[in-house]
C-alpha atoms as a PDB file:
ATOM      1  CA  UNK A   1     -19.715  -8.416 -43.279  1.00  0.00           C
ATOM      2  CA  UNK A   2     -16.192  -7.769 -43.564  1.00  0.00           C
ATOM      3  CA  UNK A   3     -16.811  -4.183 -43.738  1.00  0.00           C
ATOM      4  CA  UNK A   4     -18.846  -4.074 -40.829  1.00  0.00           C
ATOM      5  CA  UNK A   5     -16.070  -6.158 -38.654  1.00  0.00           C
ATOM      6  CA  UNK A   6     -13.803  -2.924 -39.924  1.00  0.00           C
ATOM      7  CA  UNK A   7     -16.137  -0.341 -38.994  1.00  0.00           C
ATOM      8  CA  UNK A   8     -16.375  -1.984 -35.422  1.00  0.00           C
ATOM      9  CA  UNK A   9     -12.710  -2.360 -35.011  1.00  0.00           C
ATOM     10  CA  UNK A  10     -12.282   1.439 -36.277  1.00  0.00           C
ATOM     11  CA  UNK A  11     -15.128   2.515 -33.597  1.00  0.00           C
ATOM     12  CA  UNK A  12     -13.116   0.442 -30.795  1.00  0.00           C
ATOM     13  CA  UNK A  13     -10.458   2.268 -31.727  1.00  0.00           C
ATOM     14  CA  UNK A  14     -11.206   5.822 -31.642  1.00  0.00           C
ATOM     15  CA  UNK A  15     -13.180   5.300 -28.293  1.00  0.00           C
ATOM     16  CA  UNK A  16      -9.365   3.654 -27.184  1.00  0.00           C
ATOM     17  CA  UNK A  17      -7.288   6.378 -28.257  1.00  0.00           C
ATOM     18  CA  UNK A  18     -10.319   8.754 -27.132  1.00  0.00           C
ATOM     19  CA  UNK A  19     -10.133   7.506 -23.714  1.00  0.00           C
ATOM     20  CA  UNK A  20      -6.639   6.728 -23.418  1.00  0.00           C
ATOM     21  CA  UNK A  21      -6.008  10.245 -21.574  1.00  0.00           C
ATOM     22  CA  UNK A  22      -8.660  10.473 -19.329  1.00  0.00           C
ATOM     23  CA  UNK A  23      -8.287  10.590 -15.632  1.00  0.00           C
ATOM     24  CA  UNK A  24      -9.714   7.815 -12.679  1.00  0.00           C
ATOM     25  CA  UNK A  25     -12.555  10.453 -12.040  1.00  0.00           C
ATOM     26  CA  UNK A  26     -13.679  10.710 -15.919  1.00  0.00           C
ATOM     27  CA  UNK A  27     -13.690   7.067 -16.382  1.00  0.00           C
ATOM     28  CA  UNK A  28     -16.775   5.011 -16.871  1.00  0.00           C
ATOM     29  CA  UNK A  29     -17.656   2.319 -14.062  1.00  0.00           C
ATOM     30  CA  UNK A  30     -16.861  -0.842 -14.523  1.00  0.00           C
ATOM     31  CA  UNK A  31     -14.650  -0.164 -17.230  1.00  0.00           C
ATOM     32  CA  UNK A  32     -11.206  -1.370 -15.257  1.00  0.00           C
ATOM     33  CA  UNK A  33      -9.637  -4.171 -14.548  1.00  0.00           C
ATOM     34  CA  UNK A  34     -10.172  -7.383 -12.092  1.00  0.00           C
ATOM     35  CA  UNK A  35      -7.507  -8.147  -9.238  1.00  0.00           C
ATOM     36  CA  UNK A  36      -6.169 -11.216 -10.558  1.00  0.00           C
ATOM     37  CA  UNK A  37      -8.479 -10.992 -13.689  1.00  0.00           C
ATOM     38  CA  UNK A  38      -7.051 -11.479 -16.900  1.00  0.00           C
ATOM     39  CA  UNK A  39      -5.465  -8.497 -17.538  1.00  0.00           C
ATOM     40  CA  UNK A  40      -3.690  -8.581 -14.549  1.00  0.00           C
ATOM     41  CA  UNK A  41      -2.582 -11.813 -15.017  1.00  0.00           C
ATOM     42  CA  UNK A  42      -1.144 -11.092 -18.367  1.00  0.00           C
ATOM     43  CA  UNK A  43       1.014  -7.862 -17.571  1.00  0.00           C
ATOM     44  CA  UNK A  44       2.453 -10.334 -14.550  1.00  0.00           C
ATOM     45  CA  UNK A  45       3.423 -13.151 -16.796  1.00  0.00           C
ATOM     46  CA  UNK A  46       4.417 -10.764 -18.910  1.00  0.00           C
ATOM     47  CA  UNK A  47       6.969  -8.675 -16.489  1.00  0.00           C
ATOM     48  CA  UNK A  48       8.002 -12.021 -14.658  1.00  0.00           C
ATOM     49  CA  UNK A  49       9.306 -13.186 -18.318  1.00  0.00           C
ATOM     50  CA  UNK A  50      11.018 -10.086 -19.135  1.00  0.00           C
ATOM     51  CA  UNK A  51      12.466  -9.507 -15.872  1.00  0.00           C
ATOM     52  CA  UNK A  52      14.086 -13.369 -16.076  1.00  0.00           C
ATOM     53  CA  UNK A  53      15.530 -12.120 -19.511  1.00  0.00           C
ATOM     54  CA  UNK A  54      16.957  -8.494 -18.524  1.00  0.00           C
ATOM     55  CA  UNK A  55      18.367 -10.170 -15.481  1.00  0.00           C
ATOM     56  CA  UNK A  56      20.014 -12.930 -17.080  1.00  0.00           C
ATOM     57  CA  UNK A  57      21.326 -10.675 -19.726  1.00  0.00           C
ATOM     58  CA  UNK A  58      22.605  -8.370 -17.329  1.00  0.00           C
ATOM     59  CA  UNK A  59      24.595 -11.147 -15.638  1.00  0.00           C
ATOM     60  CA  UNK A  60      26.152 -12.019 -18.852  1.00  0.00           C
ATOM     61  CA  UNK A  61      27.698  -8.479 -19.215  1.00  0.00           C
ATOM     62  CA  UNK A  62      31.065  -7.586 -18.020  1.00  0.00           C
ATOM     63  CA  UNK A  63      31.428  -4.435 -16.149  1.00  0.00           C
ATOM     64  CA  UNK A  64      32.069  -1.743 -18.276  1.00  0.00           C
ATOM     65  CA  UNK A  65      28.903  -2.556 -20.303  1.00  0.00           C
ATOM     66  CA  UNK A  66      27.006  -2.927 -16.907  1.00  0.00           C
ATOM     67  CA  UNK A  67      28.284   0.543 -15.867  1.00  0.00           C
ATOM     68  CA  UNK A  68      26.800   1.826 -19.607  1.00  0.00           C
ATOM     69  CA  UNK A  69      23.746   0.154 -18.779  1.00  0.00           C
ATOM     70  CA  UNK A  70      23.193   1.597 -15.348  1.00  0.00           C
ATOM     71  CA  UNK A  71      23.725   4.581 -17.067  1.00  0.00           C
ATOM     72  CA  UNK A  72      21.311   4.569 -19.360  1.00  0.00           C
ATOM     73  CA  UNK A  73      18.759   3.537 -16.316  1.00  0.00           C
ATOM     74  CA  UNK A  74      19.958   5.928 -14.683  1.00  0.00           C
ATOM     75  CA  UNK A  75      18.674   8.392 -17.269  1.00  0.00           C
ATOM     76  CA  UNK A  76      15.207   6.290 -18.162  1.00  0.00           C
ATOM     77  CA  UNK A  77      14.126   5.714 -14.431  1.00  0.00           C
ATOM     78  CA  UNK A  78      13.711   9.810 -14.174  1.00  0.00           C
ATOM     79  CA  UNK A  79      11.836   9.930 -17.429  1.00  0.00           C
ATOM     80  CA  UNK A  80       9.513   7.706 -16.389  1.00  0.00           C
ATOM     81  CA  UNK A  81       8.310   9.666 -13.172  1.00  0.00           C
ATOM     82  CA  UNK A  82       8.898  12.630 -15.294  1.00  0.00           C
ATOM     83  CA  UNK A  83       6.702  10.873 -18.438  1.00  0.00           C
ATOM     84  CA  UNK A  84       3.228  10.564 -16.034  1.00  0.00           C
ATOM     85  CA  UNK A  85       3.379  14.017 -14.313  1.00  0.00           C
ATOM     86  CA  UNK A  86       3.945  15.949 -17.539  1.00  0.00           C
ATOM     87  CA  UNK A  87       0.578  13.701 -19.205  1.00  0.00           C
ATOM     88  CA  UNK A  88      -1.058  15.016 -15.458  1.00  0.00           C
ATOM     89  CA  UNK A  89      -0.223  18.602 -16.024  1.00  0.00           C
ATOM     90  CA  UNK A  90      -0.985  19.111 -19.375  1.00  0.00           C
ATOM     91  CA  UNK A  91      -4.311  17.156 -18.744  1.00  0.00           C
ATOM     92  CA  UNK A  92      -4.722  19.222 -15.459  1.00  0.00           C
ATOM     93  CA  UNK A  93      -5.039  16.237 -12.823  1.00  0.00           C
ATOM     94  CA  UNK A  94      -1.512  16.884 -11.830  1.00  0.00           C
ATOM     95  CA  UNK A  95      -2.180  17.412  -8.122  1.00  0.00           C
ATOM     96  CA  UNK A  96      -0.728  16.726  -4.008  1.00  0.00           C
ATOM     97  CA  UNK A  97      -1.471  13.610  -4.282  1.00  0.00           C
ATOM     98  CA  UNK A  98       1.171  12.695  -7.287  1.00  0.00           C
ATOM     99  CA  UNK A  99       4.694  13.967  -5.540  1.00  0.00           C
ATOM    100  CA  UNK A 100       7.222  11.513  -6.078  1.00  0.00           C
ATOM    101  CA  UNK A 101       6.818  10.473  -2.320  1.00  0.00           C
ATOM    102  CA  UNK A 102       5.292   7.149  -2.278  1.00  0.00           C
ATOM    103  CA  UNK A 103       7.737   4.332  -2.093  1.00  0.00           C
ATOM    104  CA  UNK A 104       7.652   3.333  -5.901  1.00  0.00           C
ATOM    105  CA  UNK A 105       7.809   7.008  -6.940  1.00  0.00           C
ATOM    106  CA  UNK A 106      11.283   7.380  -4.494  1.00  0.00           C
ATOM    107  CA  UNK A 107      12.217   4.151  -5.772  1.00  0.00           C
ATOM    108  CA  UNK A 108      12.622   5.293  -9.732  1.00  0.00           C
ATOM    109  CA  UNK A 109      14.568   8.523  -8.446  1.00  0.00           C
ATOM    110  CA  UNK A 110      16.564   5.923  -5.625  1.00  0.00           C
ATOM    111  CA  UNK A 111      17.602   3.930  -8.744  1.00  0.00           C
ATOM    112  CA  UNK A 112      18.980   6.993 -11.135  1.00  0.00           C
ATOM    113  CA  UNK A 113      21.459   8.025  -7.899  1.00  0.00           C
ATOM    114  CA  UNK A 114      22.673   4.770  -7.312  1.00  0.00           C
ATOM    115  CA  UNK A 115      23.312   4.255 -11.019  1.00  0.00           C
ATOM    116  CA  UNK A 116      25.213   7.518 -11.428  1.00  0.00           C
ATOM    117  CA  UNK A 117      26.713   6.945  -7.519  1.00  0.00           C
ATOM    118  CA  UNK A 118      27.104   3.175  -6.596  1.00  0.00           C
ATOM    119  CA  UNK A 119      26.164   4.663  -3.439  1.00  0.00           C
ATOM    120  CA  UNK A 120      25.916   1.629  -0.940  1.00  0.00           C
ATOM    121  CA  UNK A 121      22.789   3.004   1.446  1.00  0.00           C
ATOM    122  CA  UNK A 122      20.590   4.056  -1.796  1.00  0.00           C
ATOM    123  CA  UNK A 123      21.753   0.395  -3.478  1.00  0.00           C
ATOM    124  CA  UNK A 124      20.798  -1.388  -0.500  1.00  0.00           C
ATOM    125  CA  UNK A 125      17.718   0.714   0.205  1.00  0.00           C
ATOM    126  CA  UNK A 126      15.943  -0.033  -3.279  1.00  0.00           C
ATOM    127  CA  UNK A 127      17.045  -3.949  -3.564  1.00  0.00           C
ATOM    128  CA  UNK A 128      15.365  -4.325   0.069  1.00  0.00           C
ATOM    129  CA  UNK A 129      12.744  -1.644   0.174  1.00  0.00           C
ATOM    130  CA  UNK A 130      12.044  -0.498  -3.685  1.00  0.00           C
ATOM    131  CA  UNK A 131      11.997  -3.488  -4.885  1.00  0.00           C
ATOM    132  CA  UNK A 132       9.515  -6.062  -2.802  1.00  0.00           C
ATOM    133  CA  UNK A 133       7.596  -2.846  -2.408  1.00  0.00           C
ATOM    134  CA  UNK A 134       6.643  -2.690  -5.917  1.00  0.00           C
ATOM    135  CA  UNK A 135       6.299  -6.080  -6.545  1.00  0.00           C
ATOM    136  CA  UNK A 136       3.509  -5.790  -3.637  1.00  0.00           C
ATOM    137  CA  UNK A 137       2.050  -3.438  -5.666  1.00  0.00           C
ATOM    138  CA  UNK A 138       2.131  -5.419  -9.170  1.00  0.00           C
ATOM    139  CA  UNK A 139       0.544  -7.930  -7.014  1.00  0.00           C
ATOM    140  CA  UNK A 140      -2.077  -5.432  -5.451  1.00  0.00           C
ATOM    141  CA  UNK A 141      -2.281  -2.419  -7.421  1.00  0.00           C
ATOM    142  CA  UNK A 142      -4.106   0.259  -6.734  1.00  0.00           C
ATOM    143  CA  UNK A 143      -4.773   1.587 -10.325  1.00  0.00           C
ATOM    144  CA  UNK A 144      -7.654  -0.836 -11.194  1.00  0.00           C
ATOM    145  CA  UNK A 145      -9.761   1.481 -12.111  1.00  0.00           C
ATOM    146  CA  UNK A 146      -8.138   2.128 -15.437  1.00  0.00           C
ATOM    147  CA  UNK A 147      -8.588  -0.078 -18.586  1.00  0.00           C
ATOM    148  CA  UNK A 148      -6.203  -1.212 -20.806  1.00  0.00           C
ATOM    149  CA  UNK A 149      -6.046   1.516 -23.097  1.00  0.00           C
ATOM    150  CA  UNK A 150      -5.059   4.353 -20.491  1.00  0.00           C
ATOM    151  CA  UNK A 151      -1.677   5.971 -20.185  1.00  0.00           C
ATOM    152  CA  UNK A 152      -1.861   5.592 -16.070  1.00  0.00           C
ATOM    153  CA  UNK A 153      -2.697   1.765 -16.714  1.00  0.00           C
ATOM    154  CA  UNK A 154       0.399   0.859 -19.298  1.00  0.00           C
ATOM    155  CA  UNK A 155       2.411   3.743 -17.173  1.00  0.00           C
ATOM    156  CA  UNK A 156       1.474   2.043 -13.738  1.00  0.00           C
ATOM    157  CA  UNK A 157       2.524  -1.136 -14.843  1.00  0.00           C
ATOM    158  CA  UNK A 158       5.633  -0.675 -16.602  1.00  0.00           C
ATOM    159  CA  UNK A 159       7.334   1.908 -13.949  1.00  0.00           C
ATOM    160  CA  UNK A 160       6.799  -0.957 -11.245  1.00  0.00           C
ATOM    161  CA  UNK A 161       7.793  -3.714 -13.552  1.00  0.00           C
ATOM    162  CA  UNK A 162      11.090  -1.620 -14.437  1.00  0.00           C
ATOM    163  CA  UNK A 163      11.506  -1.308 -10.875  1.00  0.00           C
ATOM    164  CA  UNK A 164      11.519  -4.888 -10.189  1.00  0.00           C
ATOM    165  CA  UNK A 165      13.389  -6.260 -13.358  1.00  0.00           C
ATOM    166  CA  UNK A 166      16.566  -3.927 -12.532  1.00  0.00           C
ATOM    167  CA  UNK A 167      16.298  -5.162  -9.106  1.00  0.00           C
ATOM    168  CA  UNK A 168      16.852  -8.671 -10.307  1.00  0.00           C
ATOM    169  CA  UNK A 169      19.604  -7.487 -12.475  1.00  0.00           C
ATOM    170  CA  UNK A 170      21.899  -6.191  -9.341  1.00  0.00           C
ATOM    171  CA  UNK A 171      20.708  -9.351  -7.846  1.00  0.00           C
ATOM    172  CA  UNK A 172      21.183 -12.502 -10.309  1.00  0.00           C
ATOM    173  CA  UNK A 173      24.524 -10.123 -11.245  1.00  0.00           C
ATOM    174  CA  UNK A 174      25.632 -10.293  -7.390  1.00  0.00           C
ATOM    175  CA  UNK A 175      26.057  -6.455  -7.565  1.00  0.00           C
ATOM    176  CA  UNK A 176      23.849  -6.281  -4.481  1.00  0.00           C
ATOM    177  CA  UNK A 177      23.124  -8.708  -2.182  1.00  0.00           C
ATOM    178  CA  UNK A 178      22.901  -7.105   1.062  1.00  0.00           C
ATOM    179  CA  UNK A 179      24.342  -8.402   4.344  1.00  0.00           C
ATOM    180  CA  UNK A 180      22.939  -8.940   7.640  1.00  0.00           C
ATOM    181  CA  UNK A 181      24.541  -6.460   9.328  1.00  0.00           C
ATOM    182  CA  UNK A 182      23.410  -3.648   6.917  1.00  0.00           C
ATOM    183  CA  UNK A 183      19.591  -4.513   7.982  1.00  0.00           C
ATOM    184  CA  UNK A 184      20.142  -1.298  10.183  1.00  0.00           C
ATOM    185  CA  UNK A 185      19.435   0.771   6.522  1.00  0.00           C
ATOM    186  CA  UNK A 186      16.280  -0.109   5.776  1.00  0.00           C
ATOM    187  CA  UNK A 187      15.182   0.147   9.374  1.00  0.00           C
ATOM    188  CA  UNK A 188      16.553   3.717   9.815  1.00  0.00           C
ATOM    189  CA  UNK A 189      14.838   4.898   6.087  1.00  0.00           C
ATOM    190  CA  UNK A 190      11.693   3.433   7.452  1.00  0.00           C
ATOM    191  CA  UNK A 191      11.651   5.012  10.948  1.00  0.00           C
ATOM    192  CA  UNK A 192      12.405   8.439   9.347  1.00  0.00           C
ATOM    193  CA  UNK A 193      10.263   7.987   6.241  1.00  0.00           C
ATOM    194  CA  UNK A 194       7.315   6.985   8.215  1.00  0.00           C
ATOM    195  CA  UNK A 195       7.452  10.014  10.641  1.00  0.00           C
ATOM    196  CA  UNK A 196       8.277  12.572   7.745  1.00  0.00           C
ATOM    197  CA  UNK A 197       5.801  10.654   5.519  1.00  0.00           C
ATOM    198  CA  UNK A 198       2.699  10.770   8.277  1.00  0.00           C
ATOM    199  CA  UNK A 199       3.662  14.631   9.138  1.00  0.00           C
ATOM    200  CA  UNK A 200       3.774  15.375   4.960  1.00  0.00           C
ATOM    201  CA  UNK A 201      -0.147  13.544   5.108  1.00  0.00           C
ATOM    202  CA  UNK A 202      -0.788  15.627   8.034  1.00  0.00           C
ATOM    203  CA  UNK A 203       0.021  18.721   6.503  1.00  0.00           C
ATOM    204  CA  UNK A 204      -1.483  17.874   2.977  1.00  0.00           C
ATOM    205  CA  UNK A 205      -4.041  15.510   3.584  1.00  0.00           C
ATOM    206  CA  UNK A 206      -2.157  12.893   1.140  1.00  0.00           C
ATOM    207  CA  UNK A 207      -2.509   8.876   2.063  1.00  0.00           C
ATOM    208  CA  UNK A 208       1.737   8.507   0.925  1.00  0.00           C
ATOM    209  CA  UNK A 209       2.919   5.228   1.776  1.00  0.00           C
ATOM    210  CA  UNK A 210      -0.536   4.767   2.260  1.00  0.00           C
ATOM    211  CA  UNK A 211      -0.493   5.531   6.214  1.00  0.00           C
ATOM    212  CA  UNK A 212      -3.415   6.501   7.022  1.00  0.00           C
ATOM    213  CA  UNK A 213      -5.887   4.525   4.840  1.00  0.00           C
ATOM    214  CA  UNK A 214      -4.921   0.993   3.332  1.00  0.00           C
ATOM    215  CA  UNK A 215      -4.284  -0.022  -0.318  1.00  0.00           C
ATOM    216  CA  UNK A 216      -7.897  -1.816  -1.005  1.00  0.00           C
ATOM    217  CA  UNK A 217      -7.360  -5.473  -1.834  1.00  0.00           C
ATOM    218  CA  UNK A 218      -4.171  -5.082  -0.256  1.00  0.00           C
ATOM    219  CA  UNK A 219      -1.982  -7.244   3.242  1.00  0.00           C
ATOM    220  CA  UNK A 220      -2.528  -3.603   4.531  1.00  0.00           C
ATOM    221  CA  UNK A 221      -6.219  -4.489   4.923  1.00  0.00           C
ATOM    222  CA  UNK A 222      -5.752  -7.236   6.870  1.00  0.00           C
ATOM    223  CA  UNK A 223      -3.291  -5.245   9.014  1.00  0.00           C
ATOM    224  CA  UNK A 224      -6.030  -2.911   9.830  1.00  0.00           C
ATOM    225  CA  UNK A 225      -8.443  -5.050  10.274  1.00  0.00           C
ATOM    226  CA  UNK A 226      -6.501  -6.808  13.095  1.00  0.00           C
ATOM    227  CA  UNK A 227      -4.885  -3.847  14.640  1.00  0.00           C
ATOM    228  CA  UNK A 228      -7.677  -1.150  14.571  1.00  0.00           C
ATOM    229  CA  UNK A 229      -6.615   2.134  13.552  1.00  0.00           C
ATOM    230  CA  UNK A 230      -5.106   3.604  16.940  1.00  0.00           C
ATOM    231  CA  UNK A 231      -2.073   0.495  15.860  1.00  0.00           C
ATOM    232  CA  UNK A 232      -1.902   0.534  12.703  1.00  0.00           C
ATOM    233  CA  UNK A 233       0.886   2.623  11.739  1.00  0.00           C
ATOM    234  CA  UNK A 234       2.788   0.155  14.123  1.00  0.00           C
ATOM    235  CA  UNK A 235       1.445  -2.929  12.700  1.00  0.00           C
ATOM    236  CA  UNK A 236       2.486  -2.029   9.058  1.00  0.00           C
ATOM    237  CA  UNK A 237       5.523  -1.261  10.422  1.00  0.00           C
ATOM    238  CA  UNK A 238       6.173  -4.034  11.873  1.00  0.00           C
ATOM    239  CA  UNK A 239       5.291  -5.797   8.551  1.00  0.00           C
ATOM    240  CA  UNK A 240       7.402  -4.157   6.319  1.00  0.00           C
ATOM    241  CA  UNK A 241      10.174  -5.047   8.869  1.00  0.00           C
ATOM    242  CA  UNK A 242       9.259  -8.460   8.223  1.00  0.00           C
ATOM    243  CA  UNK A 243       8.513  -8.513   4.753  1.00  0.00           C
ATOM    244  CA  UNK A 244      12.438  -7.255   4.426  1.00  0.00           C
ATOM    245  CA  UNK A 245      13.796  -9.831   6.646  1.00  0.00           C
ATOM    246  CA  UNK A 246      11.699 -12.429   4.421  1.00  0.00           C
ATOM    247  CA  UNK A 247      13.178 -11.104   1.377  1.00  0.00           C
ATOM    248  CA  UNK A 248      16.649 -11.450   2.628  1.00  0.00           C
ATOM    249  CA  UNK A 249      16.275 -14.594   2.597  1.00  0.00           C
ATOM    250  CA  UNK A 250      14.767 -14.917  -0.209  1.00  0.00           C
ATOM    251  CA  UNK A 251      17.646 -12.926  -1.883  1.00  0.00           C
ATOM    252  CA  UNK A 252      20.025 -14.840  -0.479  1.00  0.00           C
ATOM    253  CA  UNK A 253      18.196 -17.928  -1.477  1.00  0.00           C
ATOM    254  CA  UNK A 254      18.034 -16.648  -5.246  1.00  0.00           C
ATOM    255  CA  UNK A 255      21.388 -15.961  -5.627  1.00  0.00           C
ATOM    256  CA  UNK A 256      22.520 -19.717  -5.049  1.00  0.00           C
ATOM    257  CA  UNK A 257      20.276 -20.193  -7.848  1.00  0.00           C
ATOM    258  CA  UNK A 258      21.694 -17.951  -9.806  1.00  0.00           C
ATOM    259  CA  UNK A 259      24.959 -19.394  -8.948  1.00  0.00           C
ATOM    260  CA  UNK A 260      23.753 -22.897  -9.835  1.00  0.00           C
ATOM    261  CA  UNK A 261      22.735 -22.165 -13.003  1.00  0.00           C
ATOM    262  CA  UNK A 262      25.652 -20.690 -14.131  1.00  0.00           C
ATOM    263  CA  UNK A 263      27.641 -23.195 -13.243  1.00  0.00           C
ATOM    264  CA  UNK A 264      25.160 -25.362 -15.555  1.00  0.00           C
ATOM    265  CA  UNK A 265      25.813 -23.280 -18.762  1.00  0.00           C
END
């Protein structure tokens, strides 16, 4: 008995580490992951936890060890993208489709300059852009079709939860908390990124920032669904505008709470 509950565990595991490589297009049906199943569940309660704890630990930091920290992100963010399209090449699925040019692919290269720069725009651009963007996409992610044991399932999952958590950390450390008047960024990157990202799709026949055909399970859905495609490019615009002015608030909301706690400790 005990030998057969090895055998089975052994089998489970081969057909894991067997599978762990393979591509969307080479994996069985069925064999993924529910929207709000589970698994999904778990890697959010997971990420939620750990991003409370890097933030908060961040906060604690003084400055020069915050600079050495950003650093090191700075250095990991890069090596992440880098990590998925060298498994993609040397598999050969590396393709159009996997430029760095959706928002959460920008947003790990958006990260390593503003570590190494403190540029203002780029800090301002991934707290109000990056950062609810890829929590949308923890939320509705568009990798379901990979199980658990698949390098573009763990990868998927811990890029955008790395986005997120060092988002909180430049919030709950007040590094970044935009202002008002600096909504003008976000606005400008996403008038230009929209028409350079829809001409890119043009040219390549890519769905980047997922323009021309909605994230399944997705708000973008609905956005189609009540605009029709002739307006939808104008109603997701329109939404992202108003997702950022939502998290403003939000931000601005959290970091009162932030500020109340500490004053607690």
């Amino acid at each position: 008995m005990y030998d057969k509950a090895l055998y089975t565990i052994m089998e489970m595991g081969k057909k894991g580490m067997k599978d762990f490589f393979l591509f969307e297009t080479e994996i069985t049906a069925d064999s993924g992951f529910d929207l709000f199943g589970p698994c999904h569940l778990i890697w959010l309660i997971c990420i939620a936890v750990f991003t409370g704890i890097m933030a908060k630990w961040y906060s604690e930091k003084k400055e020069p060890a915050r600079r050495k920290i950003r650093h090191v992100t700075g250095v990991l963010f890069p090596v992440i993208a880098l990590y998925r399209d060298m498994v993609l090449g040397l598999t050969g699925h590396f393709g159009k489709g996997f430029l760095p040019l959706h928002l959460c692919g920008m947003a790990l290269w958006i990260a390593a300059l503003y570590c190494w720069t403190e540029n203002r725009f780029l800090g301002v651009i991934y707290v109000l852009l990056c950062v609810p963007g890829a929590l949308g996409a923890l939320l509705f992610p568009d990798w379901t079709a990979y199980p658990f044991l698949n390098y573009m399932h763990i990868h998927a999952f811990l890029s955008h939860g790395f986005i997120v958590a060092f988002g909180f950390c430049l919030i709950w450390a007040e590094e970044l908390i935009p202002e008002w008047r600096e909504f003008w960024m976000p606005v400008v990157f996403g008038c230009i990124g929209f028409v350079i990202i829809h001409w890119i799709n043009v040219r390549l026949g890519t769905n980047y920032w997922f323009l021309n055909v909605p994230s399944a399970g997705s708000p973008l859905t609905w956005i189609l669904y009540l605009t029709g495609d002739k307006w939808y490019r104008a109603g997701y615009f329109v939404f992202c505008m108003g997702i950022v002015v939502l998290w403003q608030f939000l931000i601005r909301f959290m970091n009162r709470f932030f500020k109340f706690l500490a004053r607690q400790t």
